[in-house]
C-alpha atoms as a PDB file:
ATOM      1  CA  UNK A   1     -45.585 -41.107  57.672  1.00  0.00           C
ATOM      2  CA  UNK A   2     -48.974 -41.136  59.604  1.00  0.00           C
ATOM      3  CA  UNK A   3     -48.669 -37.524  62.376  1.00  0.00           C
ATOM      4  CA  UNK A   4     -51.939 -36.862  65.087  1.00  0.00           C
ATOM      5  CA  UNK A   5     -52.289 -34.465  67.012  1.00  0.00           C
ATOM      6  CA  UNK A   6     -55.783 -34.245  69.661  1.00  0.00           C
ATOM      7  CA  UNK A   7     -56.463 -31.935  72.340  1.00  0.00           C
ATOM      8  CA  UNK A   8     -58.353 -33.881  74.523  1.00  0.00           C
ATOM      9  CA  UNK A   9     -55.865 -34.298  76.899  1.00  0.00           C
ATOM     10  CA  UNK A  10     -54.447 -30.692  77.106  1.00  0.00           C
ATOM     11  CA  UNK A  11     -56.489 -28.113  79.771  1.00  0.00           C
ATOM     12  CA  UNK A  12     -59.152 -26.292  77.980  1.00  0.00           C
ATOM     13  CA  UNK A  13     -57.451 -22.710  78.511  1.00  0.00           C
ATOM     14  CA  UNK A  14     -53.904 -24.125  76.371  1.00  0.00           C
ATOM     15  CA  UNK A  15     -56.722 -26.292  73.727  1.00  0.00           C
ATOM     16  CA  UNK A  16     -57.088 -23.498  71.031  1.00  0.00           C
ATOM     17  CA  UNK A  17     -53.442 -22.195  71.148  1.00  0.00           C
ATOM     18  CA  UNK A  18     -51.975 -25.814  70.756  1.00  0.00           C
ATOM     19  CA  UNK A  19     -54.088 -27.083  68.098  1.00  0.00           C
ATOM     20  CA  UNK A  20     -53.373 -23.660  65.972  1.00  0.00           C
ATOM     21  CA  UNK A  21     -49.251 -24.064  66.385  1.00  0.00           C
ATOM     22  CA  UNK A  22     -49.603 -27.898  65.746  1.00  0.00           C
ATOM     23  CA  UNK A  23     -51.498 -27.198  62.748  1.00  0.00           C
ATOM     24  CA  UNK A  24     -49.605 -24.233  60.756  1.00  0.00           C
ATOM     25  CA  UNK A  25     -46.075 -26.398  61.664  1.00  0.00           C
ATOM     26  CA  UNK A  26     -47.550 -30.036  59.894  1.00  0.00           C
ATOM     27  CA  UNK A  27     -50.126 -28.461  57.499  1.00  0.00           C
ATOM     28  CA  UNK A  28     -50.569 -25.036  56.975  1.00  0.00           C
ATOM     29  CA  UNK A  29     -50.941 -21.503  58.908  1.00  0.00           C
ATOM     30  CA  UNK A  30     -54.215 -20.771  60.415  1.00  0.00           C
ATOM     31  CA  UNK A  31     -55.983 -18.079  62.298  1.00  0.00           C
ATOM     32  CA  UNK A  32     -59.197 -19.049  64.285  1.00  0.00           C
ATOM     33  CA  UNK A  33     -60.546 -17.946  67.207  1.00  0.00           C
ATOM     34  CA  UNK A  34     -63.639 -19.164  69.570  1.00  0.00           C
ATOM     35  CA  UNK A  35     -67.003 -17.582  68.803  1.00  0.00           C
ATOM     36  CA  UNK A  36     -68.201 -18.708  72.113  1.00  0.00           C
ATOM     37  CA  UNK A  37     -67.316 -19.261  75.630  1.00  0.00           C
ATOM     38  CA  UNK A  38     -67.562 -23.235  75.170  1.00  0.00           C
ATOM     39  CA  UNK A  39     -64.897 -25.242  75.498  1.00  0.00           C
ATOM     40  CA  UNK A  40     -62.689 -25.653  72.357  1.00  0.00           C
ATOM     41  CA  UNK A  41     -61.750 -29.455  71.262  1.00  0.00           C
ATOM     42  CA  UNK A  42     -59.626 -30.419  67.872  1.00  0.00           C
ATOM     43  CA  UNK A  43     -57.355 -32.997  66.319  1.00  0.00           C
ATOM     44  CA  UNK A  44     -55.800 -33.880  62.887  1.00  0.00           C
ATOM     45  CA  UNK A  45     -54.423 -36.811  61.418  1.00  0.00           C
ATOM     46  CA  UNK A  46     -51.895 -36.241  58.258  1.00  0.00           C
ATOM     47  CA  UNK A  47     -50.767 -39.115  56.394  1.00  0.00           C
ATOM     48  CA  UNK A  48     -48.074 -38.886  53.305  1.00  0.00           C
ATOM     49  CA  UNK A  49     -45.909 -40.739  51.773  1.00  0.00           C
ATOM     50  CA  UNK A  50     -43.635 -39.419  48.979  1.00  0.00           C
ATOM     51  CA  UNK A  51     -44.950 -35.695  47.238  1.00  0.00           C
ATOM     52  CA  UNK A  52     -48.906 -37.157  48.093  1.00  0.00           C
ATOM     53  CA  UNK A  53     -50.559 -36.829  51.449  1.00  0.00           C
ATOM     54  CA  UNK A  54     -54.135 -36.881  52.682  1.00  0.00           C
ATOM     55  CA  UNK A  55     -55.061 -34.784  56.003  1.00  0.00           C
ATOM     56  CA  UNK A  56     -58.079 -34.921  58.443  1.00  0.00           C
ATOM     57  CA  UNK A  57     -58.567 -31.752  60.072  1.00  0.00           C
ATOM     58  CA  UNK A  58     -61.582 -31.160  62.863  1.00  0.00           C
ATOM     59  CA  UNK A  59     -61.975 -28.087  65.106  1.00  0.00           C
ATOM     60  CA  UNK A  60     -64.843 -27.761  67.333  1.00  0.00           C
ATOM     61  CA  UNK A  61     -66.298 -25.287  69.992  1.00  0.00           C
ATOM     62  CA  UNK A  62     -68.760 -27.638  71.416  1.00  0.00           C
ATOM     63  CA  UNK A  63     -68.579 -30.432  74.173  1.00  0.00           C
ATOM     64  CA  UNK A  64     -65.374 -31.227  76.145  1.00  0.00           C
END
């Protein structure tokens, strides 16, 4: 089962918030918050099949 999730296409105020929830409900909980007033971008891909899975996880607070 291959799940994504990207916030490129979600308003930069709703980015952070979004990303956090979609993260602690497929992987695990998470707190994070910006360190600066740039705009927040993120995404995740989670693949598994069976008890194995392998996740890519990327959270950034530069560019748009």
């Amino acid at each position: 089962m291959l799940r994504e999730f990207d916030t490129s296409g979600l308003q930069v105020p709703h980015r952070i918030g979004n990303w956090r929830a979609a993260v602690a409900e497929n992987l695990v909980e998470i707190d994070c918050r910006p360190g600066r007033n740039e705009p927040f971008t993120g995404s995740f891909s989670v693949f598994s099949t069976g008890e194995c899975g392998l996740a890519s996880l990327r959270g950034s607070c530069r560019g748009a």
